[in-house]
PDB file of N, CA and C in Angstrom:
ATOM      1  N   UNK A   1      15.412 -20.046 -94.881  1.00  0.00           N
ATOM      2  CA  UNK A   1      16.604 -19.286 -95.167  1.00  0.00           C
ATOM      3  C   UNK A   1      16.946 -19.340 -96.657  1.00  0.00           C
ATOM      4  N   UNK A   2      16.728 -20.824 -97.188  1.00  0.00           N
ATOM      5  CA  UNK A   2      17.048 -20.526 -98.673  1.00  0.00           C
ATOM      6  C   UNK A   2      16.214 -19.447 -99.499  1.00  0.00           C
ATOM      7  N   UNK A   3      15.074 -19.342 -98.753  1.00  0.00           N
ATOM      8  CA  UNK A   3      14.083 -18.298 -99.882  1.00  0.00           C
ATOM      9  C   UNK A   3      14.157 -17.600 -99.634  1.00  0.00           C
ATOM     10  N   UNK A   4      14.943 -17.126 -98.431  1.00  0.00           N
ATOM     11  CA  UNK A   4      14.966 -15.668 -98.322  1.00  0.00           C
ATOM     12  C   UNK A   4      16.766 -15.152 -98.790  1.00  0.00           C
ATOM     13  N   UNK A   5      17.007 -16.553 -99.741  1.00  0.00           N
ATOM     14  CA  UNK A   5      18.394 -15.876-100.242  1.00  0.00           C
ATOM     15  C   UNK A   5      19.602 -15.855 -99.121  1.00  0.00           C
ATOM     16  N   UNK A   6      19.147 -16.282 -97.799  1.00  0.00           N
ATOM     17  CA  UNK A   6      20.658 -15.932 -96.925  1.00  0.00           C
ATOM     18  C   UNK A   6      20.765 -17.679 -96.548  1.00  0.00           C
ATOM     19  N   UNK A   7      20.692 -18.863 -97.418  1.00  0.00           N
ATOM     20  CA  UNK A   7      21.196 -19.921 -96.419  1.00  0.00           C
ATOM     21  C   UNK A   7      21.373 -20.982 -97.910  1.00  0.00           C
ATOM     22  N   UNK A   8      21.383 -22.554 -97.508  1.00  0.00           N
ATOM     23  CA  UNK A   8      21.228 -23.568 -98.071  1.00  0.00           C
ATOM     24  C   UNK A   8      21.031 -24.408 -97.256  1.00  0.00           C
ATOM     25  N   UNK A   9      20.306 -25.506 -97.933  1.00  0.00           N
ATOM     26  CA  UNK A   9      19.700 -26.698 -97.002  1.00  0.00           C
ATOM     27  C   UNK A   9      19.996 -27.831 -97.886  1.00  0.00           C
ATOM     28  N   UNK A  10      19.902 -28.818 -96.741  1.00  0.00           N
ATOM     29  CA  UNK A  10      20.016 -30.930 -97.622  1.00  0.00           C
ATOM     30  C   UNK A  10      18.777 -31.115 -96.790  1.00  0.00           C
ATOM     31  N   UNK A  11      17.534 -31.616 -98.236  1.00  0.00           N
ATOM     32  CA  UNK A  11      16.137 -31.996 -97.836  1.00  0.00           C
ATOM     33  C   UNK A  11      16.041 -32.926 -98.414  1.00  0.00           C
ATOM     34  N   UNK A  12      14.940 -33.778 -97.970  1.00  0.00           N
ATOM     35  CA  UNK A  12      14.890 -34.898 -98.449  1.00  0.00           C
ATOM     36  C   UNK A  12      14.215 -35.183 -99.616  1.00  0.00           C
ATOM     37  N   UNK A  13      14.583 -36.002-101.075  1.00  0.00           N
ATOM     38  CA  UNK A  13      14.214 -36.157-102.338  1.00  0.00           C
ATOM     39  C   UNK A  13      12.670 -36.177-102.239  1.00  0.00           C
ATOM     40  N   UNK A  14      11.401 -36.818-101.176  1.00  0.00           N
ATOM     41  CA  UNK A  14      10.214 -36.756-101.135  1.00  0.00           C
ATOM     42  C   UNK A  14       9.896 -35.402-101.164  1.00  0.00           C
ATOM     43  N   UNK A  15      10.904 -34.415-100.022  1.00  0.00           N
ATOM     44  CA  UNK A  15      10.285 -33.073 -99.996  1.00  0.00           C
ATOM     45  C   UNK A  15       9.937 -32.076-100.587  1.00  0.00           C
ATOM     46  N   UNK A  16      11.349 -32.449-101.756  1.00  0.00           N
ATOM     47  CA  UNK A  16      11.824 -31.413-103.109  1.00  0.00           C
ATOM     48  C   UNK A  16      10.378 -31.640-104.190  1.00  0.00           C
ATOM     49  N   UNK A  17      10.212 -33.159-104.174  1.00  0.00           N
ATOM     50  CA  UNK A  17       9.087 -33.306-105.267  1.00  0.00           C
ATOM     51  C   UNK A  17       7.807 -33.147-104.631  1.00  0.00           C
ATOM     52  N   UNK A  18       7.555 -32.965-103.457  1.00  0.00           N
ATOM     53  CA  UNK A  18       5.993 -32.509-103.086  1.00  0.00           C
ATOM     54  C   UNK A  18       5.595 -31.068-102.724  1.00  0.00           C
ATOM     55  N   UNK A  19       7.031 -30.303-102.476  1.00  0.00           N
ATOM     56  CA  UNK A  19       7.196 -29.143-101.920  1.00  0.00           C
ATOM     57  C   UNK A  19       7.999 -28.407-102.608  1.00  0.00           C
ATOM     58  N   UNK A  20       7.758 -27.944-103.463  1.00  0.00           N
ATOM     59  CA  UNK A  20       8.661 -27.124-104.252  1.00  0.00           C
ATOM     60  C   UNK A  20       8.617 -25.962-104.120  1.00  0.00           C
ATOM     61  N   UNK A  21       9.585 -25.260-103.826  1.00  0.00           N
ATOM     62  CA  UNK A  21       9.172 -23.542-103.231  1.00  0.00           C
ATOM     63  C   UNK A  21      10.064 -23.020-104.454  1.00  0.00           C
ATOM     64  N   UNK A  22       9.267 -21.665-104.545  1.00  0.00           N
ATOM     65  CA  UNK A  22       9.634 -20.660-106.357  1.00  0.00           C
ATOM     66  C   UNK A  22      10.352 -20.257-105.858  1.00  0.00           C
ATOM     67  N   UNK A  23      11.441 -19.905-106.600  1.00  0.00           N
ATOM     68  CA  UNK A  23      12.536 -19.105-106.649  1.00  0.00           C
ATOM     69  C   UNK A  23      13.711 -20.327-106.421  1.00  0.00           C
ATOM     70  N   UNK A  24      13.741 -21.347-105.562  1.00  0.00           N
ATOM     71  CA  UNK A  24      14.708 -21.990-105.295  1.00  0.00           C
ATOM     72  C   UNK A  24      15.066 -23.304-105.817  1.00  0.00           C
ATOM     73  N   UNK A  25      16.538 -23.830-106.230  1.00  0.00           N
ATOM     74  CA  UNK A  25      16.728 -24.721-106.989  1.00  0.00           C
ATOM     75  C   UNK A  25      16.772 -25.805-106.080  1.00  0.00           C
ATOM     76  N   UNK A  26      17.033 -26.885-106.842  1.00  0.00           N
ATOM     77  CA  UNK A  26      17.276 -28.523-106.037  1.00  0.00           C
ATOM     78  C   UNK A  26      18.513 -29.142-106.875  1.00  0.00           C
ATOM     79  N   UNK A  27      19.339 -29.281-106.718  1.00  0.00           N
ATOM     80  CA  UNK A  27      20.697 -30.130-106.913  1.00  0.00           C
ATOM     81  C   UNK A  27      20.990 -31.658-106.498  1.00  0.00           C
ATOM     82  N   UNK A  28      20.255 -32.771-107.498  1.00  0.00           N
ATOM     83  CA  UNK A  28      20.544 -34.002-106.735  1.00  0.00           C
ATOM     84  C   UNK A  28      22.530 -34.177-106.454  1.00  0.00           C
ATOM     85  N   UNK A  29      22.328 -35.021-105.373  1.00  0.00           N
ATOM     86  CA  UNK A  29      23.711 -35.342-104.961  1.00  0.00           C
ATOM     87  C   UNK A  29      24.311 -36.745-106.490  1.00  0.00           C
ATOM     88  N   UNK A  30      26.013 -36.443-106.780  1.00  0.00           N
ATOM     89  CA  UNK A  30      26.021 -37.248-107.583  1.00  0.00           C
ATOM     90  C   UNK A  30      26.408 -38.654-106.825  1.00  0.00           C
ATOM     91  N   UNK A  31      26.497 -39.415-107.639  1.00  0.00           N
ATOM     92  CA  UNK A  31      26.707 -40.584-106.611  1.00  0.00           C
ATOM     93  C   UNK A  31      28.308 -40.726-106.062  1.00  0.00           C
ATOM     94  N   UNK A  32      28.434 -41.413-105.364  1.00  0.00           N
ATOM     95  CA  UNK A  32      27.488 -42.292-104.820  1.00  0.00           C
ATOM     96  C   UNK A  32      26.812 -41.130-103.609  1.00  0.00           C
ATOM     97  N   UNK A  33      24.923 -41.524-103.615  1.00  0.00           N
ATOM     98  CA  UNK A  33      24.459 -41.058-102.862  1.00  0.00           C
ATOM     99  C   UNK A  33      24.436 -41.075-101.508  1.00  0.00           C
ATOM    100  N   UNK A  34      24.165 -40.084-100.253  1.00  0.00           N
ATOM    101  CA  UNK A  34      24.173 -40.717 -99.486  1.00  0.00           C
ATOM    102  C   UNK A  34      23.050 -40.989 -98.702  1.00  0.00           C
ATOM    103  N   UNK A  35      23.021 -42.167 -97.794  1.00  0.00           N
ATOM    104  CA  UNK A  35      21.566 -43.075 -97.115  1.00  0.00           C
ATOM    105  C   UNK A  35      21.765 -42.110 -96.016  1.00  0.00           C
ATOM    106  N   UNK A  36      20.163 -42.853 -95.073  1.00  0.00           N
ATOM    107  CA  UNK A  36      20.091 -42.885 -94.003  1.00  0.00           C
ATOM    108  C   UNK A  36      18.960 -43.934 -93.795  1.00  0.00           C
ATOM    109  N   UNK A  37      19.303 -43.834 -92.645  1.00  0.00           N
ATOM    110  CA  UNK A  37      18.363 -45.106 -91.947  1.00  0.00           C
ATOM    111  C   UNK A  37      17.344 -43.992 -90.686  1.00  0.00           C
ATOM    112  N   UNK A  38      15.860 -44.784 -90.914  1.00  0.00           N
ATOM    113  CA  UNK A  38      14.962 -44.256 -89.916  1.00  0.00           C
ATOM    114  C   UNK A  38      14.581 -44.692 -89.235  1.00  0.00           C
ATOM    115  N   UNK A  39      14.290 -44.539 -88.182  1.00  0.00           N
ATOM    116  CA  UNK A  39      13.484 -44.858 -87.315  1.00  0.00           C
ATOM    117  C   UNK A  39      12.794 -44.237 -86.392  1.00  0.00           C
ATOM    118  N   UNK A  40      11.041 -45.432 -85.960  1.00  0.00           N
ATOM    119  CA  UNK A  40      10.184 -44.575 -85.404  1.00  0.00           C
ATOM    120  C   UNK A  40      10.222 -45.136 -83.598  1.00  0.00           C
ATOM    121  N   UNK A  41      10.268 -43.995 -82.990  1.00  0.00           N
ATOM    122  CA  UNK A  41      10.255 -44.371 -81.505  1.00  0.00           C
ATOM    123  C   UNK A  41       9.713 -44.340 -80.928  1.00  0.00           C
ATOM    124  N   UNK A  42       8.791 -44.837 -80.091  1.00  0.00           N
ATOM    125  CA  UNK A  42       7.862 -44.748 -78.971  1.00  0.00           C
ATOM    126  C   UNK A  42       7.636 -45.606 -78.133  1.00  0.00           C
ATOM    127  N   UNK A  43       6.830 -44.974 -76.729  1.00  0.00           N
ATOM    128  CA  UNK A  43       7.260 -45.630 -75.401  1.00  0.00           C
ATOM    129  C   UNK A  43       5.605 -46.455 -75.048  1.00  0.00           C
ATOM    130  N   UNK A  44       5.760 -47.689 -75.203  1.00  0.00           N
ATOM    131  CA  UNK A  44       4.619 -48.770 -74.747  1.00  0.00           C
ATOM    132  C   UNK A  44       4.088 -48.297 -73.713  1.00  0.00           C
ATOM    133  N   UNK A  45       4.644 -47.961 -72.945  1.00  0.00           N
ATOM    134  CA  UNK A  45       4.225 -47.891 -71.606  1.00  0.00           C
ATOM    135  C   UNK A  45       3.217 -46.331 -71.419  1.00  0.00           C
ATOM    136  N   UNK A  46       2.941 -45.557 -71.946  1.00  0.00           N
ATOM    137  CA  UNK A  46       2.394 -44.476 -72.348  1.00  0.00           C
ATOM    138  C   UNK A  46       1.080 -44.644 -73.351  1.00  0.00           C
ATOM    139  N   UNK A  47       0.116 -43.986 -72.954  1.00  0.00           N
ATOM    140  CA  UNK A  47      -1.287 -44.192 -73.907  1.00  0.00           C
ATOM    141  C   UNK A  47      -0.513 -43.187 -75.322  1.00  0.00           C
ATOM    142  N   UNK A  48      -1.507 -44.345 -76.150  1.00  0.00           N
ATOM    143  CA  UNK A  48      -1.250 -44.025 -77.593  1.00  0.00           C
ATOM    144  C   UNK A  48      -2.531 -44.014 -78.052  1.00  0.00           C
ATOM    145  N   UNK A  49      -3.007 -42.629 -78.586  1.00  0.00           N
ATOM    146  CA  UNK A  49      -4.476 -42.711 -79.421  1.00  0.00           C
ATOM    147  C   UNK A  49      -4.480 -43.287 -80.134  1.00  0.00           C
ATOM    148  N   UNK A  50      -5.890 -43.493 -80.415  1.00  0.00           N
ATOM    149  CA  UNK A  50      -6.083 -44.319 -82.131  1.00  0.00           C
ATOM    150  C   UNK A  50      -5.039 -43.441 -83.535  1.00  0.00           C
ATOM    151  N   UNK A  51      -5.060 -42.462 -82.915  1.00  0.00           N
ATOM    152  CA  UNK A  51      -4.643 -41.927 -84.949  1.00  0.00           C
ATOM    153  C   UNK A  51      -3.242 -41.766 -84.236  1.00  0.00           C
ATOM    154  N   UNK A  52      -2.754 -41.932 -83.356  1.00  0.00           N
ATOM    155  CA  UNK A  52      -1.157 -42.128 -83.172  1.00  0.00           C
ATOM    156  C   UNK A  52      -0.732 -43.601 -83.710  1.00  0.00           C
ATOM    157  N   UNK A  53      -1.588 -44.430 -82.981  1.00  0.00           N
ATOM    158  CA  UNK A  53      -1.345 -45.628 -83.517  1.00  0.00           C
ATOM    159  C   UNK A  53      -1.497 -45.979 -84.868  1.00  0.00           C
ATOM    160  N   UNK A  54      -2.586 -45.332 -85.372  1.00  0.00           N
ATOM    161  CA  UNK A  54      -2.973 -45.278 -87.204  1.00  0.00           C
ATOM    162  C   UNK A  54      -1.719 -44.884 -88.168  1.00  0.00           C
ATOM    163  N   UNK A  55      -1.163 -43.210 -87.131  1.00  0.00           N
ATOM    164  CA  UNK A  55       0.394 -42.941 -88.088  1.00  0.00           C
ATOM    165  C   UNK A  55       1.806 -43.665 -87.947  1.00  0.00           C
ATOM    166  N   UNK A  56       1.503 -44.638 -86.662  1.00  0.00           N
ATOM    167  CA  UNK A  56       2.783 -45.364 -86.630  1.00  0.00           C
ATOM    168  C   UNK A  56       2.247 -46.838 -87.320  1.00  0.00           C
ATOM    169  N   UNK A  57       1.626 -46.895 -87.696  1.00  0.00           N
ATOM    170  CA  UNK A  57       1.094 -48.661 -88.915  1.00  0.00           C
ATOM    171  C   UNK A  57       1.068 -47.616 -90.294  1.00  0.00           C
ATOM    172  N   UNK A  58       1.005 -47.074 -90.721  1.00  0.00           N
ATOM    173  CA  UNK A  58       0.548 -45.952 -91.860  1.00  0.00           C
ATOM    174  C   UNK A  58       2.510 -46.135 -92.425  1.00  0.00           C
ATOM    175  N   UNK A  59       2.830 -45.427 -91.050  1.00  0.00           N
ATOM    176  CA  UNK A  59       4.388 -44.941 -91.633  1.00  0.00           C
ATOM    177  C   UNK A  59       4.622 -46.030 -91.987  1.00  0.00           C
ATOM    178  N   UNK A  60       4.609 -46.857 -91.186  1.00  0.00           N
ATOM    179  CA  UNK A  60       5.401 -48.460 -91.799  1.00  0.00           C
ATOM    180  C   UNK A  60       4.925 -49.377 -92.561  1.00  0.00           C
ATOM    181  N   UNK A  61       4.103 -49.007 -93.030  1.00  0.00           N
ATOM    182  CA  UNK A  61       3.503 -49.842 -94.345  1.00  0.00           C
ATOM    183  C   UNK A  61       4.018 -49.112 -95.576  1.00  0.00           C
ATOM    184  N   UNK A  62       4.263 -47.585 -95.579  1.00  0.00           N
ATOM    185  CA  UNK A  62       4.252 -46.329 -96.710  1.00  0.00           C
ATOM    186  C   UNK A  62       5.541 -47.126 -97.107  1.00  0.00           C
ATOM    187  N   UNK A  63       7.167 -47.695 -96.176  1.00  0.00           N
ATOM    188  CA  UNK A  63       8.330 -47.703 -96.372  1.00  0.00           C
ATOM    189  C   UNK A  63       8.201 -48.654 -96.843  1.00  0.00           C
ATOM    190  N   UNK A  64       9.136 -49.468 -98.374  1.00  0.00           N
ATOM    191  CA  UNK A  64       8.968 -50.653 -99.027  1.00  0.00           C
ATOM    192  C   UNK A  64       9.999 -51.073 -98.633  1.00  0.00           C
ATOM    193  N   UNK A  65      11.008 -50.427 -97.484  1.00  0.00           N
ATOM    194  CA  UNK A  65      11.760 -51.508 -96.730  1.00  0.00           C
ATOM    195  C   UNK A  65      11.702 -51.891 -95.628  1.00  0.00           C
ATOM    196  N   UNK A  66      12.494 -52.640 -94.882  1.00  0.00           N
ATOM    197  CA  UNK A  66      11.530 -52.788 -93.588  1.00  0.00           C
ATOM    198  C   UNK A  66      12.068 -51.960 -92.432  1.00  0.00           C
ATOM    199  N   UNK A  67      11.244 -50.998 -91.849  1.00  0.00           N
ATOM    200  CA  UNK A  67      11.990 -50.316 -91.023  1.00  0.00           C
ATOM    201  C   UNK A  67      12.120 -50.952 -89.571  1.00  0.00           C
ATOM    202  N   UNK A  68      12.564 -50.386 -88.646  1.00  0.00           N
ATOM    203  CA  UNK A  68      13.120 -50.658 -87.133  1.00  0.00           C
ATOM    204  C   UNK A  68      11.868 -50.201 -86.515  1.00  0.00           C
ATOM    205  N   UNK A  69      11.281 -50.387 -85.317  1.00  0.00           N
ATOM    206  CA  UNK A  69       9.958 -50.084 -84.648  1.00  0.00           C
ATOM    207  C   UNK A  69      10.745 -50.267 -83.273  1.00  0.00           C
ATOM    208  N   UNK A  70      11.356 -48.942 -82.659  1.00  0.00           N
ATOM    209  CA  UNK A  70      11.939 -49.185 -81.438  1.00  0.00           C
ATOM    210  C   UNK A  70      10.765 -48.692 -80.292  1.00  0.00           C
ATOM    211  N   UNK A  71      10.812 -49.756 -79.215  1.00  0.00           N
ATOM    212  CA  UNK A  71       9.649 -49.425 -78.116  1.00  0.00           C
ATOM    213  C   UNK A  71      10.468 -49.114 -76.772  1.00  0.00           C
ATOM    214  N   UNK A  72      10.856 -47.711 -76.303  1.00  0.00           N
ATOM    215  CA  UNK A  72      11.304 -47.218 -75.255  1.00  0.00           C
ATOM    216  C   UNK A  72      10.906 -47.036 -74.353  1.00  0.00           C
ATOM    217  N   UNK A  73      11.445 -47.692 -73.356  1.00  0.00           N
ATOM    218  CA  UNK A  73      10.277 -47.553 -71.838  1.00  0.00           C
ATOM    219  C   UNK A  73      11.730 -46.660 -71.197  1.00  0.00           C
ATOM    220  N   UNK A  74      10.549 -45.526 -71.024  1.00  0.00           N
ATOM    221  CA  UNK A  74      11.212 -43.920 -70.029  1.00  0.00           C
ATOM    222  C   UNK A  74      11.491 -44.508 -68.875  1.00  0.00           C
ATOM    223  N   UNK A  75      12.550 -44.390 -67.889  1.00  0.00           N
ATOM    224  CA  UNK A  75      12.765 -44.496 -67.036  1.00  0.00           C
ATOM    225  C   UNK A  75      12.589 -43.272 -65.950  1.00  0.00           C
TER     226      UNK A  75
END
């Protein structure tokens, strides 16, 4: 929507610098900024491929803080 001129969006600072689309600006927020907290979810109890399992050790090594690793068993 922003590139097509009818919207605005809040993306995340990784996205702006790997993804930069022409025509459209980026406005950091002034401070104080605001956080969020992430987290990755998945259910033990469910097969997990190798490269599922590869992107959930991958993600959490990439973060230099320590994230949450919640394991949800579906009822």
């Amino acid at each position: 929507m922003v590139a097509a001129e009818i919207g605005i969006s809040i993306v995340p600072q990784m996205m702006v610098k790997h993804q930069a689309i022409p025509g459209c600006v980026s406005l950091p927020f002034a401070p104080p900024v605001p956080e969020r907290e992430l987290n990755l979810l998945y259910n033990p109890l469910r097969f997990q491929s190798k490269a599922a399992a590869a992107f959930r050790q991958e993600t959490a090594a990439a973060f230099s803080s320590p994230i949450t690793l919640i394991a949800h068993n579906a009822n």
